[in-house]
Protein backbone atom coordinates (compact mmCIF):
# COMPACT_ATOMS: atom_id res chain seq x y z
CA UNK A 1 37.03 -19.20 3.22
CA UNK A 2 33.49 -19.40 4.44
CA UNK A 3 30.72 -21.84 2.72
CA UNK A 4 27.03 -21.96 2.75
CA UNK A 5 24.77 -24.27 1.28
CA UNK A 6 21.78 -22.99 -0.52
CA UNK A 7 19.02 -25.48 1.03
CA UNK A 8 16.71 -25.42 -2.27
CA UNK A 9 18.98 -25.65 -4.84
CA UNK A 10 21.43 -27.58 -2.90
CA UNK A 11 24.44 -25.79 -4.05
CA UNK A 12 27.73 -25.31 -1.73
CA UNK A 13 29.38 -21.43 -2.88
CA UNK A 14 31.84 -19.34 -1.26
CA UNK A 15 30.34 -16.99 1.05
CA UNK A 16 32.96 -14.01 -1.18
CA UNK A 17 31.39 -14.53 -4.53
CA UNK A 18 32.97 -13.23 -7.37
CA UNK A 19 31.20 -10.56 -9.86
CA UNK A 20 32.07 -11.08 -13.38
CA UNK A 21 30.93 -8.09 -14.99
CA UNK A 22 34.20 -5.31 -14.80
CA UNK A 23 36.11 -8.18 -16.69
CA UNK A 24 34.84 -7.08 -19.41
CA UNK A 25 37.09 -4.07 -19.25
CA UNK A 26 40.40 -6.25 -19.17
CA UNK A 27 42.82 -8.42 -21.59
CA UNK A 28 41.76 -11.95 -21.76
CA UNK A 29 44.70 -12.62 -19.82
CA UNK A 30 44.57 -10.13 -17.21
CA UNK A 31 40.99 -11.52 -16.68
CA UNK A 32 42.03 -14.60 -16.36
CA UNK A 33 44.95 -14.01 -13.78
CA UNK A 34 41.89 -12.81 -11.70
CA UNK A 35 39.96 -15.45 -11.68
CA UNK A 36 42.69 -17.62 -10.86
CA UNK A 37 43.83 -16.10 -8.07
CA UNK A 38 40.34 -16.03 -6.60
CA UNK A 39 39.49 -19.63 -7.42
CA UNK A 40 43.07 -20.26 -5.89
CA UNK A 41 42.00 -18.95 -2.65
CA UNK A 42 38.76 -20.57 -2.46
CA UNK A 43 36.30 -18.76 -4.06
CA UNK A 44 33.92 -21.26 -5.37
CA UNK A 45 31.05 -18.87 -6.45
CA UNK A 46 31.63 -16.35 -10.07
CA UNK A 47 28.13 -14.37 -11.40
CA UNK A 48 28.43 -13.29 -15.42
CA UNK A 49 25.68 -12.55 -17.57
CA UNK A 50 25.43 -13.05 -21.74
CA UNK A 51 24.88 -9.23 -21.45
CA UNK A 52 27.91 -8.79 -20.27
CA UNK A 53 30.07 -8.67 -23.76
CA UNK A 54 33.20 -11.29 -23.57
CA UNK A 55 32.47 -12.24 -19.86
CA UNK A 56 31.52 -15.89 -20.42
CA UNK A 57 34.41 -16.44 -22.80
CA UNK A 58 36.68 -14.54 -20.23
CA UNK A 59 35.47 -17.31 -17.72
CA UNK A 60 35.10 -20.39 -20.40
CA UNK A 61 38.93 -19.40 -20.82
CA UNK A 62 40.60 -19.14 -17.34
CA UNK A 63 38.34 -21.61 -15.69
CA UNK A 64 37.51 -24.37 -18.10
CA UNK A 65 40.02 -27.23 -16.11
CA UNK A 66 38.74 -26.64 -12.86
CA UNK A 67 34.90 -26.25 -14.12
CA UNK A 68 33.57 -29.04 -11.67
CA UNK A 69 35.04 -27.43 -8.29
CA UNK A 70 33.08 -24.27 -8.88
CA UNK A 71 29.23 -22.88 -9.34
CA UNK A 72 28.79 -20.87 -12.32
CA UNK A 73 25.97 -18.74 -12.66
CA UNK A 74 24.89 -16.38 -15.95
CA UNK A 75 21.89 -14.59 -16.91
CA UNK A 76 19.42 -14.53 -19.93
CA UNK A 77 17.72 -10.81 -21.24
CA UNK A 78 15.24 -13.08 -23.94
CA UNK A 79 11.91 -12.28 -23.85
CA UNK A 80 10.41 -15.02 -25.66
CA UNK A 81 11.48 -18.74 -24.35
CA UNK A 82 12.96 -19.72 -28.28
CA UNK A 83 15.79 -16.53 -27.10
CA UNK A 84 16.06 -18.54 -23.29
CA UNK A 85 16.82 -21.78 -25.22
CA UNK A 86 19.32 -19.79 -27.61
CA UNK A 87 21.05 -18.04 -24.83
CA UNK A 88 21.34 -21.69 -22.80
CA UNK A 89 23.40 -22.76 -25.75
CA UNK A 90 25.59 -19.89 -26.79
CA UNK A 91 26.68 -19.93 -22.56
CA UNK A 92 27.26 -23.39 -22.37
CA UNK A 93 29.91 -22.87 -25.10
CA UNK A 94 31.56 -19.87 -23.96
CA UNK A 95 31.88 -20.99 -20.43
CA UNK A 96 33.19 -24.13 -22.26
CA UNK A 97 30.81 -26.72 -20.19
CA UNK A 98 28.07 -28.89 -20.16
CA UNK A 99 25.33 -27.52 -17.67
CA UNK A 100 24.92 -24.27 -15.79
CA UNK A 101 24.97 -23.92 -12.21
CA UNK A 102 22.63 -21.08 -11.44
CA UNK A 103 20.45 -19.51 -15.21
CA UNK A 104 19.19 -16.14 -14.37
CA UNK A 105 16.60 -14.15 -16.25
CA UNK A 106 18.31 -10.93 -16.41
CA UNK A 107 15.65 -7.90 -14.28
CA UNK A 108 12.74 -8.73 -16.45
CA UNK A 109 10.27 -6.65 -16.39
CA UNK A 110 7.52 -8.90 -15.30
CA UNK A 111 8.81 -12.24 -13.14
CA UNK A 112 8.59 -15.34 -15.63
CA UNK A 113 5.93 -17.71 -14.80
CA UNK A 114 4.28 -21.17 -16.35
CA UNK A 115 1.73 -19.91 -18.74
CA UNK A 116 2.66 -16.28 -19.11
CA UNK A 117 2.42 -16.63 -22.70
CA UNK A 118 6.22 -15.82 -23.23
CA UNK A 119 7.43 -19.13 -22.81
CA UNK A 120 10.32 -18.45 -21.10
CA UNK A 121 9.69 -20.24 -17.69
CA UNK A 122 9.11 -23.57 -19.79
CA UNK A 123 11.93 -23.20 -21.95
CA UNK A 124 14.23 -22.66 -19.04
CA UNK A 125 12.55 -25.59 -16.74
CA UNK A 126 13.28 -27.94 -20.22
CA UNK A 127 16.68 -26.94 -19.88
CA UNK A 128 16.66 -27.62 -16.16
CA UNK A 129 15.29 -31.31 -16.75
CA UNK A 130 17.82 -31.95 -19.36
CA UNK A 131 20.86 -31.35 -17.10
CA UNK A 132 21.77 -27.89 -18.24
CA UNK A 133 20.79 -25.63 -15.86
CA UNK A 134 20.79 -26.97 -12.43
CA UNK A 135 18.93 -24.07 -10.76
CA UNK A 136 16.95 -21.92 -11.96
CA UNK A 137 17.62 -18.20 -11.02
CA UNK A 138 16.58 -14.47 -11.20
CA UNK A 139 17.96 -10.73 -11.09
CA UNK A 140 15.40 -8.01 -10.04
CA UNK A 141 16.28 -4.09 -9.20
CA UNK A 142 12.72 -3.92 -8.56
CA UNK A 143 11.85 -5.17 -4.55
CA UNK A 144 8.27 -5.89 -5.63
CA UNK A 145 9.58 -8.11 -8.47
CA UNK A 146 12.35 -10.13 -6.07
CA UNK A 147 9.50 -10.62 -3.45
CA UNK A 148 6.58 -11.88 -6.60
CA UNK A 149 9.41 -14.65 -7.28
CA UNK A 150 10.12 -15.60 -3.95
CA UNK A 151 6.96 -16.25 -3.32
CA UNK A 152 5.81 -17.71 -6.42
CA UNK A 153 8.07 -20.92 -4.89
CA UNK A 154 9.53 -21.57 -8.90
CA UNK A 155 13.05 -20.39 -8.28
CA UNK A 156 16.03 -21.27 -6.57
CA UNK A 157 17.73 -18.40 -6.43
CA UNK A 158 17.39 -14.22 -6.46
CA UNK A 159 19.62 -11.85 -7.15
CA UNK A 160 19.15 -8.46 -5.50
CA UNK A 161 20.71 -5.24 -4.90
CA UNK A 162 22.22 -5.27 -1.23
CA UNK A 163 24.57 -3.41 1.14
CA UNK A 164 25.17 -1.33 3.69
CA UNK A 165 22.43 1.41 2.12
CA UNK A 166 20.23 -0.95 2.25
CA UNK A 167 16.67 -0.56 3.76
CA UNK A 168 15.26 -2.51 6.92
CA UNK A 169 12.76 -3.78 4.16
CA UNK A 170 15.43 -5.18 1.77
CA UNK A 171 17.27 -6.76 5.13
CA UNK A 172 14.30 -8.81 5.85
CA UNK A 173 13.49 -10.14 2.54
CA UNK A 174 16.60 -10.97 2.03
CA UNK A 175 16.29 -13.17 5.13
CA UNK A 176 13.18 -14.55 4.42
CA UNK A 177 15.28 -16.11 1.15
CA UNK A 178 17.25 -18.13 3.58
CA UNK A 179 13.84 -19.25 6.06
CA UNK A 180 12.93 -20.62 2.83
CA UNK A 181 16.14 -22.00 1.48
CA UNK A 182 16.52 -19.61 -1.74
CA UNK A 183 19.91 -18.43 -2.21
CA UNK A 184 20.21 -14.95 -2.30
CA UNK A 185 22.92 -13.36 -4.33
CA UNK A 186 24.14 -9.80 -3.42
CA UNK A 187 24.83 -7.15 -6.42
CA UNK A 188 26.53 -3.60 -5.75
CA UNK A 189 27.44 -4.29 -2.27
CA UNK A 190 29.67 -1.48 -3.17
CA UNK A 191 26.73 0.75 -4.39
CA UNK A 192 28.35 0.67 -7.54
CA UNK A 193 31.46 1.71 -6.09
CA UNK A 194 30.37 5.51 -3.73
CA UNK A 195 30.61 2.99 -0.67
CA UNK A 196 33.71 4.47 0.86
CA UNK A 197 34.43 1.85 3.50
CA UNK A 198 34.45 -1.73 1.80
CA UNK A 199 34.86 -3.23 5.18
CA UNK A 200 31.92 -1.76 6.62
CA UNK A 201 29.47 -3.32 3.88
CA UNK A 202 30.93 -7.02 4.09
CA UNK A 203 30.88 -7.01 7.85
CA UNK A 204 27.28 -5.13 7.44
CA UNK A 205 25.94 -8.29 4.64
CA UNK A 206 28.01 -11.11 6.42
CA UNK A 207 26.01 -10.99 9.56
CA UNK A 208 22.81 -11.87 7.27
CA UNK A 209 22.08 -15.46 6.86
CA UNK A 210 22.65 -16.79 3.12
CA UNK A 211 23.77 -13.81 1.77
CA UNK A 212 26.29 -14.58 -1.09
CA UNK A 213 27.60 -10.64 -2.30
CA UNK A 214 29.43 -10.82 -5.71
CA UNK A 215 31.62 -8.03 -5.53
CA UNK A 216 32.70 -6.71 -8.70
CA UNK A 217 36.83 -7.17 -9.47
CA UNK A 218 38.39 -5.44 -11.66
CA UNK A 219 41.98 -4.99 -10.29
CA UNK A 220 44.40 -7.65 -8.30
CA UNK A 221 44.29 -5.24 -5.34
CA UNK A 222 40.12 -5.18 -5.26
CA UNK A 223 40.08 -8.89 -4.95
CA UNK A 224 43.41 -8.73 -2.15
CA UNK A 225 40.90 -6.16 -0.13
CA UNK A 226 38.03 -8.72 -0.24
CA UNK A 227 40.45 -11.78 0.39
CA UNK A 228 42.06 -10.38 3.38
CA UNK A 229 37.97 -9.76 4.62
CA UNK A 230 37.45 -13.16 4.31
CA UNK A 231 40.54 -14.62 5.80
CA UNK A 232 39.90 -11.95 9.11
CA UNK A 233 36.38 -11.04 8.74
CA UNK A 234 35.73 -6.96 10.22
CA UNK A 235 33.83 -7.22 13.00
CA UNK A 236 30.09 -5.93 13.47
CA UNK A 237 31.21 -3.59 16.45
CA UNK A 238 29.86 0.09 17.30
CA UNK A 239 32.89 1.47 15.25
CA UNK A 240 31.51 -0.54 12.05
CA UNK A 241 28.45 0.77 12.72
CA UNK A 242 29.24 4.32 13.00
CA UNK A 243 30.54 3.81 9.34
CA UNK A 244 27.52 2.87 8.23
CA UNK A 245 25.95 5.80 9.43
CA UNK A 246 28.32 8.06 7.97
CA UNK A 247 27.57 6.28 4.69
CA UNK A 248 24.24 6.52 5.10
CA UNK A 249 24.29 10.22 5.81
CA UNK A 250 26.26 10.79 2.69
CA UNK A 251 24.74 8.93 0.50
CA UNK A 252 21.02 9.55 1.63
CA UNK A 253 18.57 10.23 -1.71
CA UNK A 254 18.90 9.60 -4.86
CA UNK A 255 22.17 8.96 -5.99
CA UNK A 256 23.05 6.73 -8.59
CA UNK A 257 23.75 2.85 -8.46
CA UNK A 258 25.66 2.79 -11.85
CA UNK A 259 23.77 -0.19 -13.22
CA UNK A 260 24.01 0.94 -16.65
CA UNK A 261 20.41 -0.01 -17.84
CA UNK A 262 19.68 3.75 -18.77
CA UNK A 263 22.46 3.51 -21.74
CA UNK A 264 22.54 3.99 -24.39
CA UNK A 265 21.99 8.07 -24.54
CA UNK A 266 20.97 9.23 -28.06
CA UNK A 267 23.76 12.08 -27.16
CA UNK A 268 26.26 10.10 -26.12
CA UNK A 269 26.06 10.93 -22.60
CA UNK A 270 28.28 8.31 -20.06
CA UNK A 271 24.92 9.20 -17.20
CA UNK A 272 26.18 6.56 -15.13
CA UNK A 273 29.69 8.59 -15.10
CA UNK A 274 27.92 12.15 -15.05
CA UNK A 275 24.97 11.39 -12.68
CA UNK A 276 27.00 10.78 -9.35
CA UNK A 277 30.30 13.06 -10.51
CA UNK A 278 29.90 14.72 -7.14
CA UNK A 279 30.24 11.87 -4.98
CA UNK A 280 33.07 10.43 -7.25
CA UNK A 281 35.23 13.90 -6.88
CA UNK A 282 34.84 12.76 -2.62
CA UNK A 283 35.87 9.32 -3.03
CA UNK A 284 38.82 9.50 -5.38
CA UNK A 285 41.72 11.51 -6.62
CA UNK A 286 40.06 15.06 -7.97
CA UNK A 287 42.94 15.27 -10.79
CA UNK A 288 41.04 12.98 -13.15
CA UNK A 289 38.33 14.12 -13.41
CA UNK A 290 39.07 17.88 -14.24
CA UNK A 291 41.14 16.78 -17.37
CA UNK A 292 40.17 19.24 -20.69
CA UNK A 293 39.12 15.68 -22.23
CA UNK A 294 36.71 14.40 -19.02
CA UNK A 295 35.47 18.56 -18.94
CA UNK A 296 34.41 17.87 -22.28
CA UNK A 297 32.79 14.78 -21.50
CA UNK A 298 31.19 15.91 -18.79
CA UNK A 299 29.60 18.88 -21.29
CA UNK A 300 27.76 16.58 -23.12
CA UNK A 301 25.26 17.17 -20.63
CA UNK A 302 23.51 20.06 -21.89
CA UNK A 303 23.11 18.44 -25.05
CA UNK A 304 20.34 16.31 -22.73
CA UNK A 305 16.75 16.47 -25.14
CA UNK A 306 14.93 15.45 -22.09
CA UNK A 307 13.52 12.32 -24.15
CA UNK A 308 12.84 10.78 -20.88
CA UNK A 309 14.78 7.22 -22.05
CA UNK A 310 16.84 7.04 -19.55
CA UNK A 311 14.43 7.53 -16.85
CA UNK A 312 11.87 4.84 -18.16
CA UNK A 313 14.83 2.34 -18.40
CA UNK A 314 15.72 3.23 -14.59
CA UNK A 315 14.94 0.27 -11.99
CA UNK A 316 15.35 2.92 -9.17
CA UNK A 317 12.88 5.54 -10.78
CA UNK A 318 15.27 8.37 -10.18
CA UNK A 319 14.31 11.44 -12.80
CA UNK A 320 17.51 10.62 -14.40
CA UNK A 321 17.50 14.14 -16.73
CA UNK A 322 16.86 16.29 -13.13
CA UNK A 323 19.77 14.31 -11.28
CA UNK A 324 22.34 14.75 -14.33
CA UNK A 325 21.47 18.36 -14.55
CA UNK A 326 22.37 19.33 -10.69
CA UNK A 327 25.13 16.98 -10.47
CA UNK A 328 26.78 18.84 -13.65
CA UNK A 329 26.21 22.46 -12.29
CA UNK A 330 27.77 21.48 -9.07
CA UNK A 331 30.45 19.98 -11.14
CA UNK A 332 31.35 23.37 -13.05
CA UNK A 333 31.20 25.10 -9.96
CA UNK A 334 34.07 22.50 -8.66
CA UNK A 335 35.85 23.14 -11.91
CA UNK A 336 35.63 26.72 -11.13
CA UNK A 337 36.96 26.93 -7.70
CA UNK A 338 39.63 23.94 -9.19
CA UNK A 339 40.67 26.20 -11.47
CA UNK A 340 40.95 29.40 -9.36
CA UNK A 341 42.90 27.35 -6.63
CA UNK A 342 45.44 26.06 -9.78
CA UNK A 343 46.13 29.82 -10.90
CA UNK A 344 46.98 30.93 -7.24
């Protein structure tokens, strides 16, 4: 296992972080067979948020014995610094600790600063000088809000989409983080799971200096695939390259990330599920998703009002309505010549 050392905050993580947030999805005791086996093979690094339902307990559970070996790091979605101080407390219990390695605010909409008027920077630099946040950190989908707190100099660490999609632009802020010793942490290095070759994006954001990825583990064999990485790193070689490219060229546009902040749909509507169908049908078994039950799923489409929610809650400021609309009729045309193929 690789470690770094994050110059500003001071903090020593595992270069293969772990992503807390499809934990969620699993028994208590699945999750925790997870994070043992990770922490077991040296990964030193795990990313939660209080957003994301019984994470923190998940974690306060598995991990609580072996707390000190390992750098914790959750999020806050207050807007007022009363909710930051709130959210400090009901974390530190779950995760079953005293202090926090790494407190994010969770993609705020505007960066947190002294004297903003929401009070959130102060409350979470109080919670910093009493010993229960050690860093102080934040999440951005936004590259114009990552870069604002970078170079504001008041936090330790940023969180940031990155991976092997990622723009020249994105590349070099995230290595102007490391020049001045801000950790950057990695979300959907997976592109919220359409990146087809996994070894192409962690040979693609290993060769970037101070790049932590967290990649999200859900399943025994996800977190195997991104051992085995780490133990024999892929190499950055003109064949890993070519991958790119072909990931690039399939994935060029808008597509959707599957962050979830557009949910929830006043119809119902799984858009993170329904939005990028098409490039789901190429990257997995077809059978599942032409099921009676997922057809009728997928028909809750037209029931779309066009309110326009889901595209003002959308950090990548895709027309959200637009994109689930042509991804559906291209899914009933698959459905179509599915269906004619089955009857031959």
């Amino acid at each position: 296992m690789e470690y770094i050392t994050w110059e500003k905050s001071g903090l020593r993580v595992s270069r293969t972080g772990f992503g807390a947030l499809p934990i969620q999805r699993v028994s208590h005791q699945e999750a925790a067979r997870l994070l043992r086996a990770a922490v077991d093979a040296g990964v030193t690094f795990i990313d939660t948020a209080r957003s994301y339902s019984d994470s923190e307990e998940k974690i306060g559970y598995a991990l609580h014995d072996v707390r000190k070996s390992l750098v914790l790091a959750s999020k806050t979605p207050a807007s007022d610094g009363e909710g930051v101080t709130q959210d400090v407390e009901r974390t530190l219990g779950l995760l079953q600790c005293d202090y926090i390695d790494i407190y994010q605010f969770h993609n705020p909409k505007q960066v947190p600063l002294p004297g903003d008027g929401t009070g959130r920077y102060e409350a979470m630099a109080k919670a910093k000088r009493e010993g229960k946040v050690r860093a102080i950190g934040i999440t951005a989908h936004a590259l114009e809000n990552a870069q604002k707190a970078l170079e504001s100099g008041l936090y330790d660490t940023v969180q940031y989409p990155l991976s092997c999609l990622s723009s020249d632009k994105e590349v070099d802020f995230a290595r102007k983080c490391h020049e001045k010793g801000v950790g950057f942490i990695g979300m959907k290095g997976m592109a919220g799971g359409l990146i087809a070759h996994p070894d192409a994006s962690f040979a693609f954001l290993r060769r970037i200096p101070g790049v932590v990825p967290i990649w999200g583990v859900q399943r025994m064999e996800e977190l195997e695939e991104f051992l085995r990485y780490e133990q024999c790193p892929p190499a950055w070689d003109e064949a890993m390259r070519q991958k790119v490219e072909q990931e690039r060229r399939q994935l060029s546009g808008n597509f959707c990330r599957s962050c979830g902040y557009c949910l929830p749909c006043p119809e119902n509507i799984n858009i993170p599920q329904a939005a990028r169908i098409m490039f789901l049908l190429g990257r997995a078994p077809a059978a599942q998703f032409v099921t009676p039950e997922f057809r009728e799923e997928m028909a809750r489409v037209d029931k779309c009002r066009h309110c326009g929610a889901c595209a003002s809650r959308c950090p990548y400021q895709l027309d959200t309505p637009a994109l689930l609309s042509a991804q559906y009729q291209q899914y009933k045309a698959f459905c179509q010549a599915w269906d004619k193929k089955a009857g031959q």
